[in-house]
N, C-alpha and C. Protein backbone atom coordinates (compact mmCIF):
# COMPACT_ATOMS: atom_id res chain seq x y z
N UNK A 1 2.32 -5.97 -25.37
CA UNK A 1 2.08 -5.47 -24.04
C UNK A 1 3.43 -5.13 -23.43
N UNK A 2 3.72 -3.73 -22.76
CA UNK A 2 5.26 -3.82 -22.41
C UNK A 2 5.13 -4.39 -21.02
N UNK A 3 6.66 -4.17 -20.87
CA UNK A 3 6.77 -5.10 -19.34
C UNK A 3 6.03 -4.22 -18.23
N UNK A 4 6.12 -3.07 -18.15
CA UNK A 4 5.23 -2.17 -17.02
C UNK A 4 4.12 -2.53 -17.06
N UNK A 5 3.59 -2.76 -18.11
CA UNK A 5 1.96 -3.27 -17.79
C UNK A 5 1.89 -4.81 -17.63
N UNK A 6 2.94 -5.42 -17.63
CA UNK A 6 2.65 -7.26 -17.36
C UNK A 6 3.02 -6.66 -15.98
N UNK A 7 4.11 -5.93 -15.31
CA UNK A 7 4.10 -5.77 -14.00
C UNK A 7 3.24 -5.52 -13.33
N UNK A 8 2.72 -4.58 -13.76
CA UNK A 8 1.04 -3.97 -13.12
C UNK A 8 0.28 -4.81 -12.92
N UNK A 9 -0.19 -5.57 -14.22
CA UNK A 9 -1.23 -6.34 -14.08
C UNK A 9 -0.77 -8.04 -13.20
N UNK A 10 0.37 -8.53 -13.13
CA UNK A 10 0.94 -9.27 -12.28
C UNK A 10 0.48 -8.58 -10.82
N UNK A 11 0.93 -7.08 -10.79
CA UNK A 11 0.82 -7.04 -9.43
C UNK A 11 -0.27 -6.54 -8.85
N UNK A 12 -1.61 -6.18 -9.63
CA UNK A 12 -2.83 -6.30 -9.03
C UNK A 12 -3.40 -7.99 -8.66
N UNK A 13 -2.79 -9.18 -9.69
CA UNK A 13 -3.29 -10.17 -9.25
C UNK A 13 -2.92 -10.76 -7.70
N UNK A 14 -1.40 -10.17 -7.62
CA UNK A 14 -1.02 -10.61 -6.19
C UNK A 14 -1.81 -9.91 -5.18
N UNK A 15 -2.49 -8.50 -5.17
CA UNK A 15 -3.06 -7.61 -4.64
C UNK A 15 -4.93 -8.31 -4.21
N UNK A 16 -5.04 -8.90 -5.45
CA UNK A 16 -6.10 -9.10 -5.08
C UNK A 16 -6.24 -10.39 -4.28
N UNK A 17 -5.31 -11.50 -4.44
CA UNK A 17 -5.39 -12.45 -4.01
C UNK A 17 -4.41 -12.06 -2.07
N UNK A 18 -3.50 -10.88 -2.06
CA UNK A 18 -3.96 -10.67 -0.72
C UNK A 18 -4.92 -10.39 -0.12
N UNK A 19 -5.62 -9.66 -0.65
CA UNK A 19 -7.05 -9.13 -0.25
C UNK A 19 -8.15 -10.74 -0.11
N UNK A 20 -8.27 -11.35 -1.00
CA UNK A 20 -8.59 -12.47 -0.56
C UNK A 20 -8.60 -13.17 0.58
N UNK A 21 -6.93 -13.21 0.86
CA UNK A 21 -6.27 -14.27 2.16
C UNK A 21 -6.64 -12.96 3.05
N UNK A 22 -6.53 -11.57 3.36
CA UNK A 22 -7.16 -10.79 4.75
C UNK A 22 -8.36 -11.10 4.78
N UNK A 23 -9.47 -11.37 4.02
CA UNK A 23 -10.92 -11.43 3.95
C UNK A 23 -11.17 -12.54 4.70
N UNK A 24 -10.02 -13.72 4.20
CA UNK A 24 -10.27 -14.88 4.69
C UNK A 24 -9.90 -14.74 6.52
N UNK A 25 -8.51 -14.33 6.25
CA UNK A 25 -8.03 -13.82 7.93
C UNK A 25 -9.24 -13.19 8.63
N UNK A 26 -9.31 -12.19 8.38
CA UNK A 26 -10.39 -11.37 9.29
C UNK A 26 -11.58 -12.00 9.45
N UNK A 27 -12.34 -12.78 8.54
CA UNK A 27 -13.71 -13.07 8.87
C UNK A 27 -14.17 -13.75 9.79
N UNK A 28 -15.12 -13.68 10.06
CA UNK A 28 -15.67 -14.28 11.20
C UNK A 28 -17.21 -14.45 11.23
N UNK A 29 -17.92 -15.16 12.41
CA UNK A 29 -19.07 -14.66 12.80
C UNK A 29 -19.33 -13.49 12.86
N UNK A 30 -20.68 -13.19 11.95
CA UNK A 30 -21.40 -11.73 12.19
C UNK A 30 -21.17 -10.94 13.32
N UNK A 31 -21.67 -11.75 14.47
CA UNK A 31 -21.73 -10.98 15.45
C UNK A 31 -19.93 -10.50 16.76
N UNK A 32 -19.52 -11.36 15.73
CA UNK A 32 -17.52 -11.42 16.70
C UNK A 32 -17.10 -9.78 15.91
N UNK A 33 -17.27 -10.09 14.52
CA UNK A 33 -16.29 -9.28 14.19
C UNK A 33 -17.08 -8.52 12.83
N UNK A 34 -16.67 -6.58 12.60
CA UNK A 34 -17.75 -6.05 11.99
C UNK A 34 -16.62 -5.79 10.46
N UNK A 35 -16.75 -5.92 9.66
CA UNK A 35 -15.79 -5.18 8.47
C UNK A 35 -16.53 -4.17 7.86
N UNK A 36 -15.47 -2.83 8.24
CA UNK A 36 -15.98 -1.87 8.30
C UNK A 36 -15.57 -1.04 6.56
N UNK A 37 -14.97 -1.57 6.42
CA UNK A 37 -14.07 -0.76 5.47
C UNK A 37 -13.11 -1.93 4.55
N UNK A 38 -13.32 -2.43 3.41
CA UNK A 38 -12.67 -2.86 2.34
C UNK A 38 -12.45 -2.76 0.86
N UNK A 39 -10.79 -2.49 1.33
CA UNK A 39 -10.69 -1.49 -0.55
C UNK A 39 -9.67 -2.29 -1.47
N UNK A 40 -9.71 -2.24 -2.83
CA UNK A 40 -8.76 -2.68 -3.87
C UNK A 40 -8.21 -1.15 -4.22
N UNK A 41 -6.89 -1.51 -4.62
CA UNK A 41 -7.20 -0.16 -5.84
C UNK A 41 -5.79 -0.31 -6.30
N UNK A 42 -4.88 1.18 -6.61
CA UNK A 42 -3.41 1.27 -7.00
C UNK A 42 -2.60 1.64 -6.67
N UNK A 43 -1.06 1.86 -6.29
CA UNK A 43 -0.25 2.46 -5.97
C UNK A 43 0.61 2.61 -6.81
N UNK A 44 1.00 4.35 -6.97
CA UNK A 44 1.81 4.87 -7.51
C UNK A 44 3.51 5.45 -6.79
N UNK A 45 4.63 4.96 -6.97
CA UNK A 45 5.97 5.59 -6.39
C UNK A 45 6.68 6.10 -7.42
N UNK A 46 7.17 7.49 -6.95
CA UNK A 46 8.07 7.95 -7.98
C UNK A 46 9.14 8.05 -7.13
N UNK A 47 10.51 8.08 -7.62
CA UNK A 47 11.64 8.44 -6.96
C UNK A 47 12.79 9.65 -7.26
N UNK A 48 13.27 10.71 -6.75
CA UNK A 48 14.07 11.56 -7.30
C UNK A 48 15.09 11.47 -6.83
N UNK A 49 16.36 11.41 -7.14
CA UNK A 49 16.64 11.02 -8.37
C UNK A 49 16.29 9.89 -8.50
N UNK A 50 16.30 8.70 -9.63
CA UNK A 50 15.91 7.70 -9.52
C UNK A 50 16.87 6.83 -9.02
N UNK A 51 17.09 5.28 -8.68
CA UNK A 51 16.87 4.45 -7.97
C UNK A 51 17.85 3.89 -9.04
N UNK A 52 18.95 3.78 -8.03
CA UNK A 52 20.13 2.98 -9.19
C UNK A 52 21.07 2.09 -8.10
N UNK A 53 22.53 1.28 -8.42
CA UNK A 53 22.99 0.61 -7.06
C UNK A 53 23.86 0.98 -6.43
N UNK A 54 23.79 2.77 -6.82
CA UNK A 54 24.68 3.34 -5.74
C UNK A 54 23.67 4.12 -4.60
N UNK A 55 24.15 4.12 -3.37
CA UNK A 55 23.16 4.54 -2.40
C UNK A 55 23.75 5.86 -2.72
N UNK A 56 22.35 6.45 -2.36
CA UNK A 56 22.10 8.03 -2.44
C UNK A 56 20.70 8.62 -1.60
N UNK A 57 20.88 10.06 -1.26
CA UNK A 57 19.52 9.99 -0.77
C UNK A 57 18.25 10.37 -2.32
N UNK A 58 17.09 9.66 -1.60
CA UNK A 58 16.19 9.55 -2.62
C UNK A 58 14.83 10.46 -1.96
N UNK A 59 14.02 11.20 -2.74
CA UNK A 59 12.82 11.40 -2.43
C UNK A 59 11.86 10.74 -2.84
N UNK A 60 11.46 10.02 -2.29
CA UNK A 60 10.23 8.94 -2.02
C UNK A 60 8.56 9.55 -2.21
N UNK A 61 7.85 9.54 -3.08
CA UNK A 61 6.50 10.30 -3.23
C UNK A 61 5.22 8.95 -3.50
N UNK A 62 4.96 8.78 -2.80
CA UNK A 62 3.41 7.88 -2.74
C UNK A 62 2.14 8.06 -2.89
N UNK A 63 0.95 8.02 -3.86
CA UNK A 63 0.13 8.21 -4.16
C UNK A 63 -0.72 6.99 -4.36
N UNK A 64 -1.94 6.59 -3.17
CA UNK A 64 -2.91 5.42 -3.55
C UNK A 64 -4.01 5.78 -3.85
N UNK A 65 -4.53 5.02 -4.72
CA UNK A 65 -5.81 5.11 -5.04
C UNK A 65 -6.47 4.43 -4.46
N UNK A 66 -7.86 3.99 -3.32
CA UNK A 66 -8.51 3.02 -3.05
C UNK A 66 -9.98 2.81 -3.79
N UNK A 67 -9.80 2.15 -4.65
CA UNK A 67 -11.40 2.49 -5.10
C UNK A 67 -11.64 0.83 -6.34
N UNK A 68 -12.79 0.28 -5.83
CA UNK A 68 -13.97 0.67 -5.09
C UNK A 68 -13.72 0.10 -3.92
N UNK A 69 -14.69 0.81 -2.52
CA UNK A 69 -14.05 0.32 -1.42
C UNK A 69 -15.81 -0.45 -1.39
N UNK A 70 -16.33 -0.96 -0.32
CA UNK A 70 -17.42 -1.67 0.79
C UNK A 70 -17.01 -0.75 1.76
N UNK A 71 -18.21 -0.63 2.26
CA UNK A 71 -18.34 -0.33 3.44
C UNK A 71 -19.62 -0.50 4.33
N UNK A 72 -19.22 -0.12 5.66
CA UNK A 72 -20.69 -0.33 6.77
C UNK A 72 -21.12 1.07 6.34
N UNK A 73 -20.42 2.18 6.12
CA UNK A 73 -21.31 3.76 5.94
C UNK A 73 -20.84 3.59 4.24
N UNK A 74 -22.29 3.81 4.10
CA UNK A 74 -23.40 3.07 2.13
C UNK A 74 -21.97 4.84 1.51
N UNK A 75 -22.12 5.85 2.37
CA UNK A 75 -21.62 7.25 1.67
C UNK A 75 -20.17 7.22 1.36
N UNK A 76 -19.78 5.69 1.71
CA UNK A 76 -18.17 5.63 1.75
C UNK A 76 -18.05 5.00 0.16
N UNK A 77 -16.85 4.84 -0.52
CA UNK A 77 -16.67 4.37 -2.33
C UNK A 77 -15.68 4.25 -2.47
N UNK A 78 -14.65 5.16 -1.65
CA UNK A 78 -13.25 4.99 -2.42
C UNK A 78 -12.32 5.99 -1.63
N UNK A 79 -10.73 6.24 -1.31
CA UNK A 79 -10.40 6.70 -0.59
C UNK A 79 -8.95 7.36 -1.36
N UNK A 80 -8.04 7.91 -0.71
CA UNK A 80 -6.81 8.14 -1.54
C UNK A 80 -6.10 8.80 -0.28
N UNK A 81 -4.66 8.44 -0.35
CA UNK A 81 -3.63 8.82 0.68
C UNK A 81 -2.40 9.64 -0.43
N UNK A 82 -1.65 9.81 0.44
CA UNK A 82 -0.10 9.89 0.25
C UNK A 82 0.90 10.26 0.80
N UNK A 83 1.89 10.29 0.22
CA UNK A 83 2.91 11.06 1.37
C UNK A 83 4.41 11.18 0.37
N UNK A 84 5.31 11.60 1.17
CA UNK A 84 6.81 11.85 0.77
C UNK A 84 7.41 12.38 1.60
N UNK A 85 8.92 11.24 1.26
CA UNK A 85 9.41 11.44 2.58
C UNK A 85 11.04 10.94 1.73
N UNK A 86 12.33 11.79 2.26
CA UNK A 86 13.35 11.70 1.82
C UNK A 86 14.41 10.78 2.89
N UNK A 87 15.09 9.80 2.23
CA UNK A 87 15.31 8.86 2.51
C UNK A 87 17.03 8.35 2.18
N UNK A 88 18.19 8.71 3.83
CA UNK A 88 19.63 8.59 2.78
C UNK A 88 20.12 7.26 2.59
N UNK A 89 21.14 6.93 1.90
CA UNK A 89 21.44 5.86 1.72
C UNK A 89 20.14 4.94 0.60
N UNK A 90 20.14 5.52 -0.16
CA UNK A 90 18.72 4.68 -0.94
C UNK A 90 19.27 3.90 -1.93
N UNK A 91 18.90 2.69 -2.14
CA UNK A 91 19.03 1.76 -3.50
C UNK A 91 18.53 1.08 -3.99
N UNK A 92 19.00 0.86 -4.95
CA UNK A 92 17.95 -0.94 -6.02
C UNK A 92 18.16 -2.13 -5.04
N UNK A 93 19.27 -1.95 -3.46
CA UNK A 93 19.28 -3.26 -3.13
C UNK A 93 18.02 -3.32 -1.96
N UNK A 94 17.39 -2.68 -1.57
CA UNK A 94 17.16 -1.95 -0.03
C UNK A 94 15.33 -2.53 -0.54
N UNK A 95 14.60 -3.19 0.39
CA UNK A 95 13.66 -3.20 0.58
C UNK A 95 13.07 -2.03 0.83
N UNK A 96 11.59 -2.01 0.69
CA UNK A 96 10.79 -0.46 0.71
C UNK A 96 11.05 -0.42 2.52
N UNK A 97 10.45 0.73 2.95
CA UNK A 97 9.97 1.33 4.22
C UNK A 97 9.26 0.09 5.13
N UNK A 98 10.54 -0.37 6.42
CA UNK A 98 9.83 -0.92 7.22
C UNK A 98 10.32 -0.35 8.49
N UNK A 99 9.07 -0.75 9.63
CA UNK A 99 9.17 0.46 10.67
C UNK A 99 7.85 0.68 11.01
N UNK A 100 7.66 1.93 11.78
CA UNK A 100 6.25 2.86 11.79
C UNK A 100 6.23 3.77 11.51
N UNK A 101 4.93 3.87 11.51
CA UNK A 101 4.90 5.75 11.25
C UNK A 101 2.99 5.63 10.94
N UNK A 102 2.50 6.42 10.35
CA UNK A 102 1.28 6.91 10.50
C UNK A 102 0.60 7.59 8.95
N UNK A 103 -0.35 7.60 7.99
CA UNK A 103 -0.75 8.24 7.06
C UNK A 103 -2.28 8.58 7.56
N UNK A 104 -2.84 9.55 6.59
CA UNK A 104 -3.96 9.91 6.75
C UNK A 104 -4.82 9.40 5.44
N UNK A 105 -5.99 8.69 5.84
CA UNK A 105 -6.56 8.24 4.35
C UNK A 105 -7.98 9.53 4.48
N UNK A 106 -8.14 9.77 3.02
CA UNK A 106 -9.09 10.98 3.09
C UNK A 106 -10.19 10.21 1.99
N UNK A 107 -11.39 10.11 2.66
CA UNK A 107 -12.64 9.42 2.38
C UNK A 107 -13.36 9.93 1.35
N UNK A 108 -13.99 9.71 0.17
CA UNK A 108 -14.84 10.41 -0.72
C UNK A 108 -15.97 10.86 -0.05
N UNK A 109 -16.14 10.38 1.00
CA UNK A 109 -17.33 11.60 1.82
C UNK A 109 -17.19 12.56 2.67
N UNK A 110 -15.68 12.88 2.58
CA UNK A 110 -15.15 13.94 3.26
C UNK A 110 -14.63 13.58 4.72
N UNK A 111 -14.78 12.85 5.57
CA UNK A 111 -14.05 12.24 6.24
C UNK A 111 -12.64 11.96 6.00
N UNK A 112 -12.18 11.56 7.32
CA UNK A 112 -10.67 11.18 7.07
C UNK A 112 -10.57 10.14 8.51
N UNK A 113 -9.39 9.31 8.44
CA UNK A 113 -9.07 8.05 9.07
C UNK A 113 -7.72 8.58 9.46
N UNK A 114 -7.25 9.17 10.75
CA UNK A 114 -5.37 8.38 10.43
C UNK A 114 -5.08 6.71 11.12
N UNK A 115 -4.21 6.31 10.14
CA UNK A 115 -3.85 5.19 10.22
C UNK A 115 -2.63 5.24 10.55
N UNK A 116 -2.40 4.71 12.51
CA UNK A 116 -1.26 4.63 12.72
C UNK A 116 -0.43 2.92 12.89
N UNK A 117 0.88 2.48 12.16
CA UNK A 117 1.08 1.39 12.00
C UNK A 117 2.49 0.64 11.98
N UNK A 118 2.65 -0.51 11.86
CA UNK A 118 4.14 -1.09 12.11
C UNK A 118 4.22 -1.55 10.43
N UNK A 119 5.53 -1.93 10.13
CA UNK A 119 5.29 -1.87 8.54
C UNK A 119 5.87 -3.47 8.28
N UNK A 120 6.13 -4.25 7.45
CA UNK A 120 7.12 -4.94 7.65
C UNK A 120 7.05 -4.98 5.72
N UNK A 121 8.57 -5.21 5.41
CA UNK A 121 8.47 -5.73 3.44
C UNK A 121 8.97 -7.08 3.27
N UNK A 122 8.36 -7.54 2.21
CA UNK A 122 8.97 -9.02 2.07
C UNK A 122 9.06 -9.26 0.63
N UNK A 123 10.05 -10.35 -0.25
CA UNK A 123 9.50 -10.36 -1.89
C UNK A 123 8.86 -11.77 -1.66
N UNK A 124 7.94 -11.66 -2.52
CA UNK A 124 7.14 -13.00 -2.52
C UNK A 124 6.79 -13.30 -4.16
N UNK A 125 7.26 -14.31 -4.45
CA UNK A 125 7.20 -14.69 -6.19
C UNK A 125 7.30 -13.69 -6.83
N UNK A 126 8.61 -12.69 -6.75
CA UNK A 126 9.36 -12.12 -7.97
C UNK A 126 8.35 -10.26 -7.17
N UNK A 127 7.29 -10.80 -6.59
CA UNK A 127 6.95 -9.14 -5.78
C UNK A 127 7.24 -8.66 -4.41
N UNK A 128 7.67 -7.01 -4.36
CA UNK A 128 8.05 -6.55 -3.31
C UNK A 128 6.56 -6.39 -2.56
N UNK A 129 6.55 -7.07 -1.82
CA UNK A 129 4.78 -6.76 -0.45
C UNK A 129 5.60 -5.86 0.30
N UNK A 130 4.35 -4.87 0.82
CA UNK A 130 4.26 -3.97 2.20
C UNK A 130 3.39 -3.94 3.01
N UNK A 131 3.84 -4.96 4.09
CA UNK A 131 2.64 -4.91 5.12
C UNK A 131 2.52 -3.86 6.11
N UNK A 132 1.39 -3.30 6.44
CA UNK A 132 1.18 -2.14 7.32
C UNK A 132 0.36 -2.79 8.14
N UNK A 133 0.04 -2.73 9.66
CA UNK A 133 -0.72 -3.48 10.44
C UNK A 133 -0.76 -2.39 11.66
N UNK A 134 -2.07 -2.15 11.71
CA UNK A 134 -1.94 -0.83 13.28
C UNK A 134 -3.79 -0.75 13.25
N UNK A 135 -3.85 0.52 13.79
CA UNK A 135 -5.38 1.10 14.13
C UNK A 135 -5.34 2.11 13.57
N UNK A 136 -6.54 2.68 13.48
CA UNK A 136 -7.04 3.75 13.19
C UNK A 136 -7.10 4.57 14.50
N UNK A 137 -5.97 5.46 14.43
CA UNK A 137 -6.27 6.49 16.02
C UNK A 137 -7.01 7.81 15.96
N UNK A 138 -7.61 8.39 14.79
CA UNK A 138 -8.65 9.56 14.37
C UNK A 138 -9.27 9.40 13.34
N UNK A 139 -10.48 10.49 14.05
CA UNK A 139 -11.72 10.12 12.84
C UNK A 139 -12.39 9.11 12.35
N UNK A 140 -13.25 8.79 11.21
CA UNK A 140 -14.06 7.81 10.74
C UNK A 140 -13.12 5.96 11.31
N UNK A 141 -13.66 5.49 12.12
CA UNK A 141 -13.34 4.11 12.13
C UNK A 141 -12.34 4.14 13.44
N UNK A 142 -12.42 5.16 14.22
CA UNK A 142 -11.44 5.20 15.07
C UNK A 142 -11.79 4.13 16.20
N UNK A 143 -10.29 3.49 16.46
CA UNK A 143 -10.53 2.40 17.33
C UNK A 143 -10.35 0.89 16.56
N UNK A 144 -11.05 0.98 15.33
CA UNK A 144 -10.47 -0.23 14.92
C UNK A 144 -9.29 -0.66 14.73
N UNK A 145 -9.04 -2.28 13.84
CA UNK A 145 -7.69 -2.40 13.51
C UNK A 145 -7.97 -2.61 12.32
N UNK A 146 -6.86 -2.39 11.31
CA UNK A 146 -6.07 -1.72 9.85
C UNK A 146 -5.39 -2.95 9.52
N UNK A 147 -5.37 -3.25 8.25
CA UNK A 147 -3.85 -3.84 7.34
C UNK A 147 -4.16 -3.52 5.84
N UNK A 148 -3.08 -2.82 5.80
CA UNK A 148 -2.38 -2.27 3.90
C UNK A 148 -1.71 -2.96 3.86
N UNK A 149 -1.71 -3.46 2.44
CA UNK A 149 -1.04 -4.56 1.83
C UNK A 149 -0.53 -3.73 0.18
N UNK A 150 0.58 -3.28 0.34
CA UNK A 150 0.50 -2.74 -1.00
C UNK A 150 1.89 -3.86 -1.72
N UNK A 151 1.49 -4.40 -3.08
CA UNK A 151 2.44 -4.98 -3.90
C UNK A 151 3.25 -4.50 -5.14
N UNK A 152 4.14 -4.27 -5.28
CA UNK A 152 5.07 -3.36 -6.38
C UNK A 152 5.60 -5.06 -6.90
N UNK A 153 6.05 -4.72 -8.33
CA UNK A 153 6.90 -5.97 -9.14
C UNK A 153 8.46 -5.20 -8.55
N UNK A 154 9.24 -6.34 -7.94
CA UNK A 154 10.82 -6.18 -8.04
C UNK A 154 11.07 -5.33 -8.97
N UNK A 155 12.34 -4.60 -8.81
CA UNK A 155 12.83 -3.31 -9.77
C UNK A 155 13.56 -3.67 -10.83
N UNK A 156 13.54 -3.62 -12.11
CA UNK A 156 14.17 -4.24 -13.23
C UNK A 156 15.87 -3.58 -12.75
N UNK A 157 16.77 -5.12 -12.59
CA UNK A 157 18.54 -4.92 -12.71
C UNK A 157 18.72 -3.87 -13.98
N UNK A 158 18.53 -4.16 -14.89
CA UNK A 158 18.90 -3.05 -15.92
C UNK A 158 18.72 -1.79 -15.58
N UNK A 159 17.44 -1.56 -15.19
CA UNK A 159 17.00 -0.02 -14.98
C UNK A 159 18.28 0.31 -13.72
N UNK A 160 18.50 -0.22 -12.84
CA UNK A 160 19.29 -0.10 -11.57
C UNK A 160 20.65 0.23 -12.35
N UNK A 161 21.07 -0.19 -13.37
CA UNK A 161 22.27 -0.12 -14.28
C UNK A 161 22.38 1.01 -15.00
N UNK A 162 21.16 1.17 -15.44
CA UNK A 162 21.69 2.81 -16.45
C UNK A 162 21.14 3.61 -15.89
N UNK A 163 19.58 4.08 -16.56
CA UNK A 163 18.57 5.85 -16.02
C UNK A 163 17.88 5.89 -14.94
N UNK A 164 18.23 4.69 -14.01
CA UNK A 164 17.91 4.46 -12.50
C UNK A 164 16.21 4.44 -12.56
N UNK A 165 15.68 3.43 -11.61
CA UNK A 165 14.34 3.58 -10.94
C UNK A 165 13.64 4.57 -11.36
N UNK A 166 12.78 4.95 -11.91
CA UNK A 166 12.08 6.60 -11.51
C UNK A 166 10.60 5.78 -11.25
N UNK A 167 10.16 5.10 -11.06
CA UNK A 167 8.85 4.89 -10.88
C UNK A 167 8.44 3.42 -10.66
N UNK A 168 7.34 3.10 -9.94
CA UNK A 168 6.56 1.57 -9.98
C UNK A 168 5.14 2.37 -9.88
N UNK A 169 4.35 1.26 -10.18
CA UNK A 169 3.02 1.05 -9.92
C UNK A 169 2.81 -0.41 -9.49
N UNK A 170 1.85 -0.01 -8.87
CA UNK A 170 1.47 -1.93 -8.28
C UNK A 170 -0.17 -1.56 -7.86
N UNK A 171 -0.40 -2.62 -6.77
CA UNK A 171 -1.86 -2.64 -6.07
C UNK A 171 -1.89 -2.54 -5.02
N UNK A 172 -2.68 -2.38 -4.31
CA UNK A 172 -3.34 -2.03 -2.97
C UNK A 172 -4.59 -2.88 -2.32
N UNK A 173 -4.59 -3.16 -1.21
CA UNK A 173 -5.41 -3.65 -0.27
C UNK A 173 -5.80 -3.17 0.94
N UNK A 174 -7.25 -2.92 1.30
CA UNK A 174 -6.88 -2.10 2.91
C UNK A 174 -8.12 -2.92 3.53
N UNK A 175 -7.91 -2.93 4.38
CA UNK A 175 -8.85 -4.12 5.26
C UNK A 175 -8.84 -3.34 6.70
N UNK A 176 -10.29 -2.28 7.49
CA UNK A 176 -10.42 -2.09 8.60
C UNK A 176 -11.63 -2.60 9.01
N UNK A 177 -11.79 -2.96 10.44
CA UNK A 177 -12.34 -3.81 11.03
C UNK A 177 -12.48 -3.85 12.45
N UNK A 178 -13.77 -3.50 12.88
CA UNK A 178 -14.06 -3.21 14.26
C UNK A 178 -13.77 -4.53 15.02
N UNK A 179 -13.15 -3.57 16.22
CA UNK A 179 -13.62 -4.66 17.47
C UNK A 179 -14.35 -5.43 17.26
């Protein structure tokens, strides 16, 4: 098994067991609180040039998969975002994207959500977490509140040493939830 796939599969277990602890966070009495929307799935980052320990600017490209999701609307299954965004000063030392900013998730029933949010990163047992925490300010679910939880494995020192970063995969969590 190579190490990209013990990473992967390491970092869907952390993924799922966040998803766990939000399920646990969020729940409630039926009637307090509605969960509208809950997804597993994957995240893909590529980097150009890649990701080595000299800062440089980097282009940053994000691709999630959410699938399978729950939902309160039966026509909802699975979702997918992304984005890219160029970034100076970039390195193997630098935690991912924390801050705000806003994505659009686009619904397998043709709908769409934007999700606007505060970000924060942390490593937790050898993984980089990305917490996203905000509302939904358009379209399907608007008004509720949001948390993405996406987990990447730390960036191998070696790779940072020679043909730099070009890629992670990890997991995903998205948890929205009415008033």
């Amino acid at each position: 098994m190579s190490a990209k796939m013990v990473r992967g599969i390491a970092a869907a277990a952390v993924a799922l067991v966040s998803w766990i602890a939000i399920t646990m966070v969020t729940a409630s009495p039926a009637s307090a609180v509605q969960q509208d929307v809950t997804c597993v799935g994957t995240a893909t980052e590529t980097f150009t040039p890649g990701l080595t320990y000299t800062p440089q600017t980097i282009t940053y490209t994000t691709n999630l998969i959410y699938s399978p999701c729950t939902s309160s609307d039966a026509t909802l299954t699975s979702a997918v975002s992304g984005s890219t965004s160029t970034v100076p000063n970039s390195s193997c030392n630098m935690l991912p994207f924390a801050g705000s900013g806003s994505f659009v998730l686009t619904w397998n029933n043709g709908n769409t959500s934007t999700f606007t949010f505060n970000a924060v990163s942390t490593i937790v047992a050898g993984q980089v977490v990305l917490t996203r925490t905000g509302t939904i300010t358009a379209g399907q679910f608007q008004g509720d509140t949001a948390i993405r939880v996406v987990t990447y494995p730390t960036v191998n020192p070696l790779d940072c040493l020679t043909t730099g970063v070009t890629s992670q995969f990890g997991a995903v969590t998205l948890s929205i939830t009415a008033p």
